[in-house]
Protein backbone atom coordinates (compact mmCIF):
# COMPACT_ATOMS: atom_id res chain seq x y z
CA UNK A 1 170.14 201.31 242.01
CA UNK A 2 171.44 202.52 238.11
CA UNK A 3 172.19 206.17 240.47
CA UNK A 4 174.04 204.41 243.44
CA UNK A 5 176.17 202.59 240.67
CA UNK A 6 176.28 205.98 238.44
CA UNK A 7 176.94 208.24 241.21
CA UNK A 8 180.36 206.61 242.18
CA UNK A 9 181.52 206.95 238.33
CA UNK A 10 180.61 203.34 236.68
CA UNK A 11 178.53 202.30 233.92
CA UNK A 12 175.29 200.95 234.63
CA UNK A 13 171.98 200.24 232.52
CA UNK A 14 168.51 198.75 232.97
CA UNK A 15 167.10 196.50 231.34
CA UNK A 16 163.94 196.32 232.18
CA UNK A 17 161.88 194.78 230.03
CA UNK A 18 164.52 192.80 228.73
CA UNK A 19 166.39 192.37 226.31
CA UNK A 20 166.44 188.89 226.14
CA UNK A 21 164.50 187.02 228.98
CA UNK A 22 165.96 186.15 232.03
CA UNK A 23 168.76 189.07 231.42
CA UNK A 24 169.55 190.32 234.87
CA UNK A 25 167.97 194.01 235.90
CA UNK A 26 170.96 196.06 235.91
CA UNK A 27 174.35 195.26 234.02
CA UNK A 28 176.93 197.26 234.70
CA UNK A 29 180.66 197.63 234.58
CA UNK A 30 182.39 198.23 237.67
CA UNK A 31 185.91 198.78 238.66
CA UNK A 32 186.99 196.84 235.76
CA UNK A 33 184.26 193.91 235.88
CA UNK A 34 180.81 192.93 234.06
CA UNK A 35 178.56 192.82 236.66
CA UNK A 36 175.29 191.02 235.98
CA UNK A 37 172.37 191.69 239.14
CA UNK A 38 168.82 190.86 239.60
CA UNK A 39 166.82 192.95 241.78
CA UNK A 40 164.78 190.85 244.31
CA UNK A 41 162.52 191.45 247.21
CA UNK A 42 163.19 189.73 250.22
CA UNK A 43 161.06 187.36 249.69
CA UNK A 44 161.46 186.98 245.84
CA UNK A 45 163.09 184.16 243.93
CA UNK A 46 164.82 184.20 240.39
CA UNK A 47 163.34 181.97 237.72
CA UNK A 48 164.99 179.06 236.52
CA UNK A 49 165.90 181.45 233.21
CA UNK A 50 166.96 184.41 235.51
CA UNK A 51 169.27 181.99 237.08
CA UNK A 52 170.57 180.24 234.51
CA UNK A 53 171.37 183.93 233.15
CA UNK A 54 173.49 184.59 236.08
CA UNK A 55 175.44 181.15 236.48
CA UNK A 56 176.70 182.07 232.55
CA UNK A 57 177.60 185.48 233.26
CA UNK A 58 179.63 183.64 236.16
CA UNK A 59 181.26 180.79 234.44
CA UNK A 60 182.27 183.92 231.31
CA UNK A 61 183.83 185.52 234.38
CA UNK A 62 181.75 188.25 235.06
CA UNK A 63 180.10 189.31 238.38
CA UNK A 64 176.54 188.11 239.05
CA UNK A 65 174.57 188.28 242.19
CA UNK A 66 171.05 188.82 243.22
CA UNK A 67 170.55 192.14 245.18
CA UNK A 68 167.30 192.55 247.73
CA UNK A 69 168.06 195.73 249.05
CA UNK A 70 170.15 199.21 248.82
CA UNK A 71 172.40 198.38 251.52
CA UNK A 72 173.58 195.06 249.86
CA UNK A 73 174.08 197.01 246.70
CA UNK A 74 176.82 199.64 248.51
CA UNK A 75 178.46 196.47 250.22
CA UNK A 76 178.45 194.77 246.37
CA UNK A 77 180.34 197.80 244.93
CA UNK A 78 182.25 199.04 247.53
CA UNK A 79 183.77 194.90 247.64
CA UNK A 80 184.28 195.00 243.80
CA UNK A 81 185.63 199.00 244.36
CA UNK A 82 188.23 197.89 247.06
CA UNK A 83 189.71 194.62 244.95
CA UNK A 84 191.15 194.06 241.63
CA UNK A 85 189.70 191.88 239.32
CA UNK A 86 191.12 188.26 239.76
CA UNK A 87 189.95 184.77 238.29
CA UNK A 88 187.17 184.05 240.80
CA UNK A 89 184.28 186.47 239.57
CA UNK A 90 182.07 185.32 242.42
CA UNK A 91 180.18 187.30 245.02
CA UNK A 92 177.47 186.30 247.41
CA UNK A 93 175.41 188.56 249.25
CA UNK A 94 172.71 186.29 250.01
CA UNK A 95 173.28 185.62 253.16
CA UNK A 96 173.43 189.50 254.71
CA UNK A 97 170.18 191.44 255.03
């Protein structure tokens, strides 16, 4: 995912392990935004930390989401590529597969 991000000219780290727990997996910055996002398998589920992480990232106005596969990733950045940044920093993917 750090390549898909890299490849279309942002800035994008791992951070596995952590840094702190319950950081997201990837933090980036993307067409202007923070953007906080934890890597999940279909069937996985954030902790209560790993949440927690992501709601604060939100309310600091940052980007955070929870990715589960490539595909949402490309729809994630090519929304956040296509807008400008405004004062609601939230996107939800969870619903597309």
């Amino acid at each position: 995912m750090i390549q898909e991000i890299r490849r279309r000219g942002w800035y994008a780290v791992t951070t596995c392990p952590p840094v702190e727990s319950g950081t997201p997996d990837v933090l980036a910055c993307v067409a202007g935004r923070f953007v906080g996002i934890e890597v999940k398998t279909e069937e996985g589920k954030p902790s209560k930390l790993q949440s927690y992480r992501l709601k604060q990232i939100h309310q600091a106005g940052g980007t955070a989401t929870i990715v589960r596969s490539r595909k949402q990733l490309r729809d994630l950045l090519s929304l956040l590529e296509s807008s400008k940044p405004s004062g609601d920093a939230t996107v939800s993917l969870e619903s597309e597969t």
